[in-house]
C-alpha atoms as a PDB file:
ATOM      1  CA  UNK A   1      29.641 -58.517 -55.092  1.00  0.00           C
ATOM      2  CA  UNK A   2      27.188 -60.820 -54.074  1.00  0.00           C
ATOM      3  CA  UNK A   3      27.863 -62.664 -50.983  1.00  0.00           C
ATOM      4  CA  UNK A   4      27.970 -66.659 -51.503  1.00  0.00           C
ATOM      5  CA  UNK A   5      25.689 -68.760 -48.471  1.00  0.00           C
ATOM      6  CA  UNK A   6      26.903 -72.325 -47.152  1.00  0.00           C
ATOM      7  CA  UNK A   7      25.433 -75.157 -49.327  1.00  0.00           C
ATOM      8  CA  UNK A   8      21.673 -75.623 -48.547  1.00  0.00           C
ATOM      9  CA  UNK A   9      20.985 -72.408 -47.645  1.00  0.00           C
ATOM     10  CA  UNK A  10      18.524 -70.021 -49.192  1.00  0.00           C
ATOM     11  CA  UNK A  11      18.559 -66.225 -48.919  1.00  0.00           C
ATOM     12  CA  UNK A  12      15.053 -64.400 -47.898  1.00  0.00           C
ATOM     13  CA  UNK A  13      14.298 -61.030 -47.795  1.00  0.00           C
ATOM     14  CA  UNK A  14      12.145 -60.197 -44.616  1.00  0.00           C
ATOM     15  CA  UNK A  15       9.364 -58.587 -46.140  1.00  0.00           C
ATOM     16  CA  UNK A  16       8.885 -62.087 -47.954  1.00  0.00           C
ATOM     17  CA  UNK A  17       9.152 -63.695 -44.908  1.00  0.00           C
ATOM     18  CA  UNK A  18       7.243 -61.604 -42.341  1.00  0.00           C
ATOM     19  CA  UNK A  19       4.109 -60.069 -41.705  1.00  0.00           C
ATOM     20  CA  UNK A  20       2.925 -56.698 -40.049  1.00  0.00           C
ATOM     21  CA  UNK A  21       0.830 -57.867 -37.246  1.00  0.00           C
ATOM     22  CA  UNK A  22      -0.642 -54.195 -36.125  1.00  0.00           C
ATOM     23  CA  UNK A  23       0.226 -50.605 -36.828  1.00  0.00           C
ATOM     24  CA  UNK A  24       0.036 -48.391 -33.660  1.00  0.00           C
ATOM     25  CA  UNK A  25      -0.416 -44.666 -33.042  1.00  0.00           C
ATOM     26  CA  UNK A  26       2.758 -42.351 -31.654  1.00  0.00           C
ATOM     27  CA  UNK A  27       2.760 -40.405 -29.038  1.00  0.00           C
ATOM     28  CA  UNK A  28       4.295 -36.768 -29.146  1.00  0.00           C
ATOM     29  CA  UNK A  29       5.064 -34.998 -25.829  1.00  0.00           C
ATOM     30  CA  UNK A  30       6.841 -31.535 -25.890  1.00  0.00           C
ATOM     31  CA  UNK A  31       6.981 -28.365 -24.004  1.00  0.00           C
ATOM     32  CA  UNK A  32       6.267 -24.892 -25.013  1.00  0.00           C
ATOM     33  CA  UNK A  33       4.786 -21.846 -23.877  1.00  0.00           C
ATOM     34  CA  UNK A  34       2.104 -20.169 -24.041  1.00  0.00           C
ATOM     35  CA  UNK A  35       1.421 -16.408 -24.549  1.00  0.00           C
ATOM     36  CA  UNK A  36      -0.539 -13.387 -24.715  1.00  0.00           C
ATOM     37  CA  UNK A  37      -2.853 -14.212 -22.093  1.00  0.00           C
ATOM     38  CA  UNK A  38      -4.886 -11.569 -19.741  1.00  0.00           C
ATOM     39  CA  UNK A  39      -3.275 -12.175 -16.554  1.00  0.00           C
ATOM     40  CA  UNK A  40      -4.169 -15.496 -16.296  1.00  0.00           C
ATOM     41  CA  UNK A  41      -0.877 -17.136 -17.173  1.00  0.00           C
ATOM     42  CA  UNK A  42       1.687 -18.600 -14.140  1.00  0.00           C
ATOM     43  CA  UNK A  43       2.820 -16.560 -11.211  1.00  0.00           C
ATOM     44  CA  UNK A  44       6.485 -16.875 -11.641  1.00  0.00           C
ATOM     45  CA  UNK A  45       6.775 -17.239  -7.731  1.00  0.00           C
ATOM     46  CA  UNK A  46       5.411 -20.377  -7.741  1.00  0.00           C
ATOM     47  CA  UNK A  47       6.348 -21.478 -11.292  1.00  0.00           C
ATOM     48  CA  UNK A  48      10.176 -20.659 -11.576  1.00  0.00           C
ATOM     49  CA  UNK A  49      10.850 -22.622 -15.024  1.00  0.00           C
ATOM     50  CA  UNK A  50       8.359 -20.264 -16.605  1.00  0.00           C
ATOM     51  CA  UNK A  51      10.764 -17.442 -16.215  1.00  0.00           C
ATOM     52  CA  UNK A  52      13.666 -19.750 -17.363  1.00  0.00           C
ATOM     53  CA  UNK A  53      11.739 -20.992 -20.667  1.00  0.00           C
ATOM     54  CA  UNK A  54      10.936 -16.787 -21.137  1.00  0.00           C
ATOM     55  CA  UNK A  55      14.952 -16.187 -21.105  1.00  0.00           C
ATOM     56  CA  UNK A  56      16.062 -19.249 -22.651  1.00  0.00           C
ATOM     57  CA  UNK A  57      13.543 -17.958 -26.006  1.00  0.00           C
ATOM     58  CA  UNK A  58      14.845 -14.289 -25.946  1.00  0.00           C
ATOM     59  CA  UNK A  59      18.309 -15.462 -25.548  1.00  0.00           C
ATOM     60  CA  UNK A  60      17.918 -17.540 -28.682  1.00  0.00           C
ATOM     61  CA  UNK A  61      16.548 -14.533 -30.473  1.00  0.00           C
ATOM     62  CA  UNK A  62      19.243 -12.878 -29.776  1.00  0.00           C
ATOM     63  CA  UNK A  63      18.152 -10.234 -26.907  1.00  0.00           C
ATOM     64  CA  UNK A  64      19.597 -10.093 -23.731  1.00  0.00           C
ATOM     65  CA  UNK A  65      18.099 -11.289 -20.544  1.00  0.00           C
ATOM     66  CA  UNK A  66      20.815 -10.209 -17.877  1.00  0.00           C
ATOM     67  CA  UNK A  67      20.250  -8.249 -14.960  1.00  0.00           C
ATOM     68  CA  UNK A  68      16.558  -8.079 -15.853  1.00  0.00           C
ATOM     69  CA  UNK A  69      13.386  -9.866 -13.777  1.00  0.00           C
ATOM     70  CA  UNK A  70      10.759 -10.921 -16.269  1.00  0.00           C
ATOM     71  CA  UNK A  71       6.900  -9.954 -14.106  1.00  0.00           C
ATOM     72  CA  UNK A  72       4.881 -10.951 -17.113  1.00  0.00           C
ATOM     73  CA  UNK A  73       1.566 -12.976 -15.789  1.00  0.00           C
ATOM     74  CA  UNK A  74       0.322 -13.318 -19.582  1.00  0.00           C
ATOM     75  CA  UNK A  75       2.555 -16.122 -20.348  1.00  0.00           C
ATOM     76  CA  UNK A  76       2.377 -20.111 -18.944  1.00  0.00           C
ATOM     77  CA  UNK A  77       4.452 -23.077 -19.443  1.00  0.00           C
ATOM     78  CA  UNK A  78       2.172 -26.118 -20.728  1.00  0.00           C
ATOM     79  CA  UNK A  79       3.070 -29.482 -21.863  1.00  0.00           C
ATOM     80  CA  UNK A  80       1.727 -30.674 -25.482  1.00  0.00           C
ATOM     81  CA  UNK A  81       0.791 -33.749 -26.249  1.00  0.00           C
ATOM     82  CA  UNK A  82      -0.221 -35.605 -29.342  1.00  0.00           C
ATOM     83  CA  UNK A  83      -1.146 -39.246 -30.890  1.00  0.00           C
ATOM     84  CA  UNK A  84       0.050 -39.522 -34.244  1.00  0.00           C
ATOM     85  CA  UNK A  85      -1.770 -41.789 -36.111  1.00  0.00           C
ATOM     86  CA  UNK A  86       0.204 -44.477 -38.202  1.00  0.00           C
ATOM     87  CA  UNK A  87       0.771 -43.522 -41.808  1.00  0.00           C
ATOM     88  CA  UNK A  88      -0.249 -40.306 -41.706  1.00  0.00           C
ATOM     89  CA  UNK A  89      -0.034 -38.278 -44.523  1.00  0.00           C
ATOM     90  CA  UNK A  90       3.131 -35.415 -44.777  1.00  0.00           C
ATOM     91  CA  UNK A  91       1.053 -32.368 -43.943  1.00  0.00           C
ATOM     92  CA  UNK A  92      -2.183 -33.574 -41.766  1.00  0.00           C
ATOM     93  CA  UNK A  93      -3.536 -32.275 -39.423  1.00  0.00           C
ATOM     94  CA  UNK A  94      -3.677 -33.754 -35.781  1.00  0.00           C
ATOM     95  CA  UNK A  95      -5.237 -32.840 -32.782  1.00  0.00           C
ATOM     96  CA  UNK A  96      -3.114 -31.392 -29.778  1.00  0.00           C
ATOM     97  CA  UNK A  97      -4.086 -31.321 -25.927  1.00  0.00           C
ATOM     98  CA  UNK A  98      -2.196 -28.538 -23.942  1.00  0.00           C
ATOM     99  CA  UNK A  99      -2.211 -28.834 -20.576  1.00  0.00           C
ATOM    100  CA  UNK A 100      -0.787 -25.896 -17.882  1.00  0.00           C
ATOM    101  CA  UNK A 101       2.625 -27.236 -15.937  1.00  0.00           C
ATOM    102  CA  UNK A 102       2.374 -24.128 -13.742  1.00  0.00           C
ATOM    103  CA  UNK A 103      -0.875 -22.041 -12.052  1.00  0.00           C
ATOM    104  CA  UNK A 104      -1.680 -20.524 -14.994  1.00  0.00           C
ATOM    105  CA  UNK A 105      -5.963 -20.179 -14.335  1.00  0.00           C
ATOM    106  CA  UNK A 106      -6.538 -20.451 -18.101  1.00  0.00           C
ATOM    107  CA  UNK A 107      -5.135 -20.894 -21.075  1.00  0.00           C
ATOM    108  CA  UNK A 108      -7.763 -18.935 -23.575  1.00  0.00           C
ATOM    109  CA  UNK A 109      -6.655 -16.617 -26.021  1.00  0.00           C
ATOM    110  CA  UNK A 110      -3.179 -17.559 -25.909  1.00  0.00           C
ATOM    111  CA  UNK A 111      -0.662 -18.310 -28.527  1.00  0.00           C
ATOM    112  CA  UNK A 112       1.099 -21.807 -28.580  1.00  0.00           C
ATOM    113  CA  UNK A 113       4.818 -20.714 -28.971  1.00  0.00           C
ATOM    114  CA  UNK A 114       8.130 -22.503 -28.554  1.00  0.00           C
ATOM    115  CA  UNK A 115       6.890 -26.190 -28.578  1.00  0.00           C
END
């Protein structure tokens, strides 16, 4: 039921009314990890939440972390970042930066994981 306005009023719809001044890129941040690198990834002495993102993923898959240390130096936590460009198509392709959070002393050959 259409709703009835005080005498001397119009209804507008806003796309009638207004105008798009600018359309503006977004910004994507996450976190992930990185794998399956030669010994170059973060010393887990110095980068404790690399070990913590390692058991958080296994524990979602299902295997059991407990009681175990993890030593692996092929693996880095990096943050991801992204600008999204405005309208973009379902299914594009954007460019990524990933950047080490830890002492990882390279990120080549690696596999982008859990991001």
């Amino acid at each position: 039921m259409a709703r009835a306005l005080p005498p001397g009023q119009v209804a507008s719809r806003i796309k009638d009314i207004a105008q798009l001044q600018s359309s503006r890129d977004n910004q994507l941040v996450g976190y992930g990890l990185v794998i399956g690198l030669a010994g170059s990834g973060d010393s887990l002495r110095n980068s404790p939440f690399t070990e913590q993102s390692i058991r958080a993923m296994l524990e979602n898959l299902g295997i059991a972390t407990e009681g175990g240390s993890a030593r692996a130096k092929n693996v880095a936590a990096v943050i991801v970042t992204a600008n999204m460009p405005p309208y973009v198509q379902s299914g594009a392709r954007i460019d990524i930066d990933v950047s080490s959070m830890g002492d990882a002393t390279s990120l080549s050959g690696g596999t982008l994981i859990m991001t």
